[in-house]
Protein backbone atom coordinates (compact mmCIF):
# COMPACT_ATOMS: atom_id res chain seq x y z
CA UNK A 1 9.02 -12.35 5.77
CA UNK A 2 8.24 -11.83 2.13
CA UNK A 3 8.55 -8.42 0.68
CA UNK A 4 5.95 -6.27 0.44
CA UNK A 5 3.97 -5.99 -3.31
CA UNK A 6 1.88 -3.26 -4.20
CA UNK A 7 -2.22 -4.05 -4.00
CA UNK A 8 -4.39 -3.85 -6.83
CA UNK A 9 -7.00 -0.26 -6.58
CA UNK A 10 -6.27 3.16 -5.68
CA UNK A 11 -3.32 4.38 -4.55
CA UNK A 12 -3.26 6.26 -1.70
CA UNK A 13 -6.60 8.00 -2.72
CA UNK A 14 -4.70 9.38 -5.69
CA UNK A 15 -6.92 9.27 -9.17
CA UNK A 16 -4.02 6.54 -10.15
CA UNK A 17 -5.34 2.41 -9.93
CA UNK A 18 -3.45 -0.74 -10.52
CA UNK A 19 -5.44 -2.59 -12.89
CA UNK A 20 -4.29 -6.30 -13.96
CA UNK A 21 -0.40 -5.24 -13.34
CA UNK A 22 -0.86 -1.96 -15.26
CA UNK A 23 -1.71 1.85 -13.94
CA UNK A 24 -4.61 3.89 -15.10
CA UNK A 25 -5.15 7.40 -14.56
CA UNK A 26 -8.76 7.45 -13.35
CA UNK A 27 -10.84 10.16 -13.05
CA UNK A 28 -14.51 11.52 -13.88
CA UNK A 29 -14.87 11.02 -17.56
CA UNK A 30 -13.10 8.00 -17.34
CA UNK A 31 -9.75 6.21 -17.12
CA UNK A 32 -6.53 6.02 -19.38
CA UNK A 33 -3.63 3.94 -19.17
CA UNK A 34 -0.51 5.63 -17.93
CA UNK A 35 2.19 5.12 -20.27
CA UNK A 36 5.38 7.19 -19.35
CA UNK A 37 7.59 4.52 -18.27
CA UNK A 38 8.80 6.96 -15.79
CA UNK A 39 5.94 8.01 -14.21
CA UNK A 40 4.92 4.19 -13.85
CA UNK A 41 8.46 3.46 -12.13
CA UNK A 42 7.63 6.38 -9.59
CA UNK A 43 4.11 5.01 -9.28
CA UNK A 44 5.37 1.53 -8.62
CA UNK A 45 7.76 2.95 -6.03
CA UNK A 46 5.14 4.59 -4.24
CA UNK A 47 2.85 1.74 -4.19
CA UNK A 48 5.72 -0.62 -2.69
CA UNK A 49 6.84 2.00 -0.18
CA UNK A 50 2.91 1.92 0.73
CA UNK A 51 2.61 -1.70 1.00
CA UNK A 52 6.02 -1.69 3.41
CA UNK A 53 4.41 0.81 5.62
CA UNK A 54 1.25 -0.87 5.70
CA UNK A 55 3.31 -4.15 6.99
CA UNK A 56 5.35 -2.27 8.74
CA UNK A 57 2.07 -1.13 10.86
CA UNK A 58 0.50 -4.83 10.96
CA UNK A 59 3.81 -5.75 12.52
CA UNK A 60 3.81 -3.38 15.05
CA UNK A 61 -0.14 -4.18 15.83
CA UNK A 62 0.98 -7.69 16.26
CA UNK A 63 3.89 -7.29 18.51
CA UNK A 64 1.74 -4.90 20.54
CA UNK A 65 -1.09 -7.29 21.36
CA UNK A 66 0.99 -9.95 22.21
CA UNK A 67 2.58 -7.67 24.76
CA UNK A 68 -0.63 -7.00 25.99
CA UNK A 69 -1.10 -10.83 26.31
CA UNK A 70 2.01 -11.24 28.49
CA UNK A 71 0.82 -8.06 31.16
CA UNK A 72 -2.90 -7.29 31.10
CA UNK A 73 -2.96 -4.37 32.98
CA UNK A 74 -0.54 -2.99 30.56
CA UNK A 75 -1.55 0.52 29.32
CA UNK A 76 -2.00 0.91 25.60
């Protein structure tokens, strides 16, 4: 299984979006890159801890309807 990479968009409904490998603050009046290096290592943690989980939920979907394959009358 490959490892997990953040998506491009929104982040968690946070006003932060991956744009093109880059973050942008985004709100009303517009956006603005985010340039604190730190702030866009935290971001890019957050985003791959979000993509893990989000795999981490697909897997489990998975495994759980192929149980349900093996005993139909198995209660979900």
């Amino acid at each position: 299984m490959s490892a997990p990479t953040p998506q491009q968009g929104r982040l968690a409904q946070a006003p932060v979006v991956l744009r093109g490998g880059r973050w942008w603050l985004d709100g009303e009046a517009g956006s603005v890159p985010a340039s604190d290096p730190a702030f866009t290592a935290v971001l890019d943690d957050f985003a791959l801890s979000m993509a893990a989980a989000d795999q981490a939920v697909a897997n489990l979907l998975v495994r759980q309807d192929k149980a349900s394959c093996l005993d139909p009358g198995a209660r979900r």
